[in-house]
C-alpha atoms as a PDB file:
ATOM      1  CA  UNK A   1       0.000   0.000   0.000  1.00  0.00           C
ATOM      2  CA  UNK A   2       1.199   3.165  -1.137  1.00  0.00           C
ATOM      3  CA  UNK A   3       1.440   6.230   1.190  1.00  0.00           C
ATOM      4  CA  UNK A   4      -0.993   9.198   0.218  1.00  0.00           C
ATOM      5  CA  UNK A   5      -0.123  12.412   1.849  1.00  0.00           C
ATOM      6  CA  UNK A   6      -3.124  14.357   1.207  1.00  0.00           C
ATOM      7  CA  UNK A   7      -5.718  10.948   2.329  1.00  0.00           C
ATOM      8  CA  UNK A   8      -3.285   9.293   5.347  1.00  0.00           C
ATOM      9  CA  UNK A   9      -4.617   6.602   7.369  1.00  0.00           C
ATOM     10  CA  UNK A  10      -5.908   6.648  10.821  1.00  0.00           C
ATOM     11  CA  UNK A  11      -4.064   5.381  13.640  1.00  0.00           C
ATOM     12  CA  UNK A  12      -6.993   2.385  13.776  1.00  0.00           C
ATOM     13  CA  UNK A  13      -6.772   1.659  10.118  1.00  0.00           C
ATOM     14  CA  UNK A  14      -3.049   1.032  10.202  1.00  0.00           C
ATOM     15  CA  UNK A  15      -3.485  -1.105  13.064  1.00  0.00           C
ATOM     16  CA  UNK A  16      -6.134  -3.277  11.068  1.00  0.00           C
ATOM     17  CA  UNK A  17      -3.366  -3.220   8.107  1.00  0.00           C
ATOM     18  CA  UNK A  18      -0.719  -4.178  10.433  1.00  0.00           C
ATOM     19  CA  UNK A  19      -2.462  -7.045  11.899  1.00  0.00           C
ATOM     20  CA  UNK A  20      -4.024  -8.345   8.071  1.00  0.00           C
ATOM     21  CA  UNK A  21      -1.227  -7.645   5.958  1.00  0.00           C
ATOM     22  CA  UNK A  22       1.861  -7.034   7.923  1.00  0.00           C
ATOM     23  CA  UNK A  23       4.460  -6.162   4.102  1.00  0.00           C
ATOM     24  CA  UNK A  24       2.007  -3.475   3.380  1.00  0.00           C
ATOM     25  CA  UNK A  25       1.667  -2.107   6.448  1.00  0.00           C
ATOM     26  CA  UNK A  26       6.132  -2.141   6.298  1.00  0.00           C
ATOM     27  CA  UNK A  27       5.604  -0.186   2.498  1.00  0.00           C
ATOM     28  CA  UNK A  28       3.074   2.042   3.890  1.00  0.00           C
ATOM     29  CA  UNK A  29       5.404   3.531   6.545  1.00  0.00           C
ATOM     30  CA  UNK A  30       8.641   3.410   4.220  1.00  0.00           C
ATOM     31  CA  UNK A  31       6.840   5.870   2.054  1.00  0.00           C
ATOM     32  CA  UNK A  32       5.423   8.202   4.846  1.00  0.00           C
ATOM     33  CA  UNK A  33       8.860   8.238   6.527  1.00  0.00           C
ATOM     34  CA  UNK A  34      10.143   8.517   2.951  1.00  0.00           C
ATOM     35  CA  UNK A  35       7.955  11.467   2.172  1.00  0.00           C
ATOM     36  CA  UNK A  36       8.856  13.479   5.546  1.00  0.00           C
ATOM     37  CA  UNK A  37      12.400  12.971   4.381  1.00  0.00           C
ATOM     38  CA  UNK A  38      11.665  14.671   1.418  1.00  0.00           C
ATOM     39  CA  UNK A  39       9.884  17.320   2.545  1.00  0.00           C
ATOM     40  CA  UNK A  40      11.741  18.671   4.790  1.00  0.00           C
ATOM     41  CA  UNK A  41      14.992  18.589   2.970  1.00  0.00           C
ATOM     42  CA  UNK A  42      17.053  21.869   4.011  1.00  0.00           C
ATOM     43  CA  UNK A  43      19.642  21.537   1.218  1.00  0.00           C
ATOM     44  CA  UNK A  44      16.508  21.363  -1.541  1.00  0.00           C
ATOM     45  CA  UNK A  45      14.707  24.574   0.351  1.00  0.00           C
ATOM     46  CA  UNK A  46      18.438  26.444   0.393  1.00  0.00           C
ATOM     47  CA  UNK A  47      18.504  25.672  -3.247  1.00  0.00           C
ATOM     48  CA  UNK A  48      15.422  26.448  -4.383  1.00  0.00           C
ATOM     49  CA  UNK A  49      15.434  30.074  -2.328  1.00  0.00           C
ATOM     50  CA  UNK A  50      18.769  30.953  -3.836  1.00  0.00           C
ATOM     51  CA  UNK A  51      17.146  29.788  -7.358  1.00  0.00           C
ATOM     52  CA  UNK A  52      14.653  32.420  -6.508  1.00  0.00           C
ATOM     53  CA  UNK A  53      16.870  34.999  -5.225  1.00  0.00           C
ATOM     54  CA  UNK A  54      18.895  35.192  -9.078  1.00  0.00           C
ATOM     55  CA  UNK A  55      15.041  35.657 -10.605  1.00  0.00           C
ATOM     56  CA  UNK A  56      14.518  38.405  -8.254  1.00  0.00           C
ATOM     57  CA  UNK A  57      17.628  39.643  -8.571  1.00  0.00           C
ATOM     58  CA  UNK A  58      17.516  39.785 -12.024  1.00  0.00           C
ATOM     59  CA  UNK A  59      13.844  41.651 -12.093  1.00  0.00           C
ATOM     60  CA  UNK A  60      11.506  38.979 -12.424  1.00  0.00           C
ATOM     61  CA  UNK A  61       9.138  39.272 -10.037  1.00  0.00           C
ATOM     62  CA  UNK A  62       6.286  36.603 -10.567  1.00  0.00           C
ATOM     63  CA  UNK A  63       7.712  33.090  -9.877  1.00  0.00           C
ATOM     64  CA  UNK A  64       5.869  30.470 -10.622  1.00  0.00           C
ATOM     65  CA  UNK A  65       6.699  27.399  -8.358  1.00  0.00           C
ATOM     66  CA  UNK A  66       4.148  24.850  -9.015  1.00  0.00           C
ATOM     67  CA  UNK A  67       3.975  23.736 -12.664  1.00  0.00           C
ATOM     68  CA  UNK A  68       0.031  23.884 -13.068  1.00  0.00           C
ATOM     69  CA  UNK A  69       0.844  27.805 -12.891  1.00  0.00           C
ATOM     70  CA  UNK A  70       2.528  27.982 -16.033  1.00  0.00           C
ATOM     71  CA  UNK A  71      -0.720  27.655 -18.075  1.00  0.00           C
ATOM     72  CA  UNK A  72      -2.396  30.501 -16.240  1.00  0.00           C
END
């Protein structure tokens, strides 16, 4: 089972997945854990803010930063 960040699972459904199906229950918390790890990345923030810092820099001031804003 895959980890969904925006639908997690409840504390009693895990347990119910943990008890019936104890590999997907393992792949379900290597992907949360997984996700957290990515998410709070310093390195990829620090990046990304110095990205931004050129573009402002440089007089763009509009950044898009999620790619469903490009077709605006």
């Amino acid at each position: 089972m895959k980890y969904d960040h925006d639908n997690p699972l409840t504390e009693e459904a895990l347990e119910i997945l943990g008890k019936e199906d104890f590999e997907s229950f393992l792949e379900y918390l290597d992907g949360m854990s997984e996700y957290k790890k990515r998410k709070k990345n310093p390195k990829i923030q620090e990046h990304k803010e110095k990205k931004r810092e050129v573009l402002r820099k440089t007089g763009i001031t509009k950044i898009k930063t999620n790619r469903d804003q490009w077709f605006d």
